[in-house]
C-alpha atoms as a PDB file:
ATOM      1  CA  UNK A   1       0.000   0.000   0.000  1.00  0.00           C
ATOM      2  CA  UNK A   2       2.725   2.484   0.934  1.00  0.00           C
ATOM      3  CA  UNK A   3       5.691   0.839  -0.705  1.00  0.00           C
ATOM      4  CA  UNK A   4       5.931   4.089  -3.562  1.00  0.00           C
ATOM      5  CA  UNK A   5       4.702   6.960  -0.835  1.00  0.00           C
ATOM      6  CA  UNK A   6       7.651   8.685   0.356  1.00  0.00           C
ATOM      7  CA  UNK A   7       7.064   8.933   3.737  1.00  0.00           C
ATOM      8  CA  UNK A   8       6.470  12.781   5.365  1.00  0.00           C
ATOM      9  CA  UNK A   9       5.408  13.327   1.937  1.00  0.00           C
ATOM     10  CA  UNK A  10       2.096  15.357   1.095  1.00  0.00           C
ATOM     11  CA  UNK A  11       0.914  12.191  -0.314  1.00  0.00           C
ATOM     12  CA  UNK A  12       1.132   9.949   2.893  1.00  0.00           C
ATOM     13  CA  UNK A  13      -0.350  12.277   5.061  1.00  0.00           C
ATOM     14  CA  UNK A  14      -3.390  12.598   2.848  1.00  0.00           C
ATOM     15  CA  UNK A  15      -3.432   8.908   2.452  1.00  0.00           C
ATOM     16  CA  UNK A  16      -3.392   8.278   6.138  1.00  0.00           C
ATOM     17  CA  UNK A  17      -5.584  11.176   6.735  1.00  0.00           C
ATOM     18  CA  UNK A  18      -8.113   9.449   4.985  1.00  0.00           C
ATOM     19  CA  UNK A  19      -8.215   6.152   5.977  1.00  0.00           C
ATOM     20  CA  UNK A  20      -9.916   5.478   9.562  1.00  0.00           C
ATOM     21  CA  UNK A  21      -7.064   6.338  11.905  1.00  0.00           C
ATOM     22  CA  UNK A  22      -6.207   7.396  15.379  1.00  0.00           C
ATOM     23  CA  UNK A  23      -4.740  10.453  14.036  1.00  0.00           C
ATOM     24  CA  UNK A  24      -6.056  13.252  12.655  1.00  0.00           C
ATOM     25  CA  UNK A  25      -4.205  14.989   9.722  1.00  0.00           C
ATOM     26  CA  UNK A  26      -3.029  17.615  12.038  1.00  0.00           C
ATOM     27  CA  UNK A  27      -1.328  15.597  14.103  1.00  0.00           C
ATOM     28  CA  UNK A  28      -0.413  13.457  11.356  1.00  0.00           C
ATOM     29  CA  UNK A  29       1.260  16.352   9.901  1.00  0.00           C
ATOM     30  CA  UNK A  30       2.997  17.971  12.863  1.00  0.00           C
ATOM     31  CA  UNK A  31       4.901  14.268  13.450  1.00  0.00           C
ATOM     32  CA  UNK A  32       5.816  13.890   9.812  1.00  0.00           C
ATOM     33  CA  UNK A  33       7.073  17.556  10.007  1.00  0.00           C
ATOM     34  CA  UNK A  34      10.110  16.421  11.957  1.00  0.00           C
ATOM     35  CA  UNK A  35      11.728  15.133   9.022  1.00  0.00           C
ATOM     36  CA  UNK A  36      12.363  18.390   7.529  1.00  0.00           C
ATOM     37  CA  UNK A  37      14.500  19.511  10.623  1.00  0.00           C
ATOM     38  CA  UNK A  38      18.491  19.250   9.917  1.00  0.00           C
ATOM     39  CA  UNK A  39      19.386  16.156  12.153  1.00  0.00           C
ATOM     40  CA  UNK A  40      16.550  14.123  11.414  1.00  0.00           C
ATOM     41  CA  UNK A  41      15.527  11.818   9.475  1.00  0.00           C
ATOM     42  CA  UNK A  42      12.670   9.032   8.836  1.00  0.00           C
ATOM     43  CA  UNK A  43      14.487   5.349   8.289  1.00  0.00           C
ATOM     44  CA  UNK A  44      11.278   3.221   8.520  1.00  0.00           C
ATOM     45  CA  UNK A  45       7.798   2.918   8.918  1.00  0.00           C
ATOM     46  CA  UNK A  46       4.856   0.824   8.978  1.00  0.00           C
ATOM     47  CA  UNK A  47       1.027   1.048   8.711  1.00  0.00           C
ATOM     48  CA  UNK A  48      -0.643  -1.578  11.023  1.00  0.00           C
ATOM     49  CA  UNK A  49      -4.421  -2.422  10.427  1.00  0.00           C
ATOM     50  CA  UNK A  50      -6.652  -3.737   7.929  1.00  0.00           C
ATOM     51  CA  UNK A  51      -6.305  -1.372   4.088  1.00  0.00           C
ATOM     52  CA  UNK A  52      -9.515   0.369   5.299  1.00  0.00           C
ATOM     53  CA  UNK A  53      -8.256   1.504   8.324  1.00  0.00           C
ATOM     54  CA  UNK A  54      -4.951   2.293  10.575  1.00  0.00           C
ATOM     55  CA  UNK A  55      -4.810   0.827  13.510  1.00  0.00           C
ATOM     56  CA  UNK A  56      -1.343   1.847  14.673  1.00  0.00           C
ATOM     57  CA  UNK A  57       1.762   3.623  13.071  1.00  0.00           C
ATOM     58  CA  UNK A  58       5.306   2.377  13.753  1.00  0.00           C
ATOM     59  CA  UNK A  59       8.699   4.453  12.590  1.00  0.00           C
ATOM     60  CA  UNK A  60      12.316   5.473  13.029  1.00  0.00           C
ATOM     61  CA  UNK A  61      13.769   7.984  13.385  1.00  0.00           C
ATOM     62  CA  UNK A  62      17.599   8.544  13.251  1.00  0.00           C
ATOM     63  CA  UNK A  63      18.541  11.747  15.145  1.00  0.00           C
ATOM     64  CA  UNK A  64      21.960  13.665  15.734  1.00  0.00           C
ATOM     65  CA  UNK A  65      22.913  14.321  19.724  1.00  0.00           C
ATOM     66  CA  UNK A  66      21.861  18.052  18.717  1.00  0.00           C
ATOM     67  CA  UNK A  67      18.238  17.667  17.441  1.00  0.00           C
ATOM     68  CA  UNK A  68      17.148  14.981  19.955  1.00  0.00           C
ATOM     69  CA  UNK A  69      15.487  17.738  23.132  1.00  0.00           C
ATOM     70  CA  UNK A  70      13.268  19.694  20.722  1.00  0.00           C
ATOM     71  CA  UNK A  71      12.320  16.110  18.605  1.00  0.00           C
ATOM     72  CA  UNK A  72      11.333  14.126  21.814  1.00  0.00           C
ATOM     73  CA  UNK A  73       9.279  17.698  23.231  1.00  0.00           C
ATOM     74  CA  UNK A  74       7.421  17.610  19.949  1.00  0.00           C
ATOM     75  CA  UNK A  75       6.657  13.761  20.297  1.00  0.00           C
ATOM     76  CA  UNK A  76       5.547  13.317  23.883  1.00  0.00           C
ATOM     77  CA  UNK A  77       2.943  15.891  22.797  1.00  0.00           C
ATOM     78  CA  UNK A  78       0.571  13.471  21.921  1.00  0.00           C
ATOM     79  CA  UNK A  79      -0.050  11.253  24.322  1.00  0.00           C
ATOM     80  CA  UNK A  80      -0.883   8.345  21.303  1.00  0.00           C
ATOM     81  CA  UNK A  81       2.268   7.306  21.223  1.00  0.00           C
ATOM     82  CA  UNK A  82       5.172   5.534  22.903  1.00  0.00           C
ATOM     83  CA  UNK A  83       8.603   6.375  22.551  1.00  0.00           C
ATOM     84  CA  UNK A  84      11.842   4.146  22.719  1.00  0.00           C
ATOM     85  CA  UNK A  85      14.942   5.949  22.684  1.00  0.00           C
ATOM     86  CA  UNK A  86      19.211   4.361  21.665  1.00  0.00           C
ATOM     87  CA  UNK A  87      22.066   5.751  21.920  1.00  0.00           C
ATOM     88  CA  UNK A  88      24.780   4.699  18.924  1.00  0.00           C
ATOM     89  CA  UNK A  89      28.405   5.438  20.215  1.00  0.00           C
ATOM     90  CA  UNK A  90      30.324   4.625  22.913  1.00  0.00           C
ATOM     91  CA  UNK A  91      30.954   7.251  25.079  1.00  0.00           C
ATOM     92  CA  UNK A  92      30.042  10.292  22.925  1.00  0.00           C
ATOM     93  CA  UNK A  93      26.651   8.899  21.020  1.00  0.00           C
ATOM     94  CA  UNK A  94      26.608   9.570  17.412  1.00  0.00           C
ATOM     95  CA  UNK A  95      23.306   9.515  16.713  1.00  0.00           C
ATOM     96  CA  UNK A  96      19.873   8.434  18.196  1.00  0.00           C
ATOM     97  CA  UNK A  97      17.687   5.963  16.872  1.00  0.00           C
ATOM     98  CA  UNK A  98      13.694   7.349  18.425  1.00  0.00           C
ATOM     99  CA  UNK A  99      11.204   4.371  17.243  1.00  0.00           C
ATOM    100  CA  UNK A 100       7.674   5.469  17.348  1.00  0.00           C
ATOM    101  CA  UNK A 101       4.690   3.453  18.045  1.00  0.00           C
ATOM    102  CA  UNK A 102       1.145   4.677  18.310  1.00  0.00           C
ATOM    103  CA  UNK A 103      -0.904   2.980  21.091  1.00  0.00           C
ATOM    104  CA  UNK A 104      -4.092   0.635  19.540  1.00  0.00           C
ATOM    105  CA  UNK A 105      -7.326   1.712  19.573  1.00  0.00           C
END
């Protein structure tokens, strides 16, 4: 269903916007907007549910040391979803990797 959508595109949002979802597009959008930020970017996601509807919404994000405060503030906004957070690098961590699931209906 997704496999030619770039994802944070215009396209997925209005896709999952219009589907039977736990999300509206707003908060759809403002999620998906934290790909444009330098330091971030999207490495996976997955649609769970029947094609009708969305059930739940996995991703990952890979984020640099700097971007990770003002990404995690803008995800614990919605209280849908659960965050997992790993640091890459010993020591000094490299980079973040911030997996996103939405909680089920």
């Amino acid at each position: 269903m997704h496999e030619n959508i770039e994802p944070g595109s215009r396209e997925f949002i209005n896709r999952l916007a219009n589907q039977k979802s736990l999300f509206s597009q707003e908060e759809l959008q403002s999620v998906l907007e934290l790909t444009t930020r330098q330091g971030v970017s999207l490495d996976d996601w997955h649609i769970y549910g029947q094609p009708a509807d969305v059930d739940g919404i996995a991703g990952t994000f890979r984020v640099t040391p700097e971007a990770l405060q003002p990404v995690i503030e803008s995800l614990i906004k919605s209280t849908k979803l659960k965050l997992e957070i790993f640091p890459f690098g010993i020591v000094a961590p490299d980079h973040f990797q911030v997996n996103v699931l939405s909680k089920w209906r």
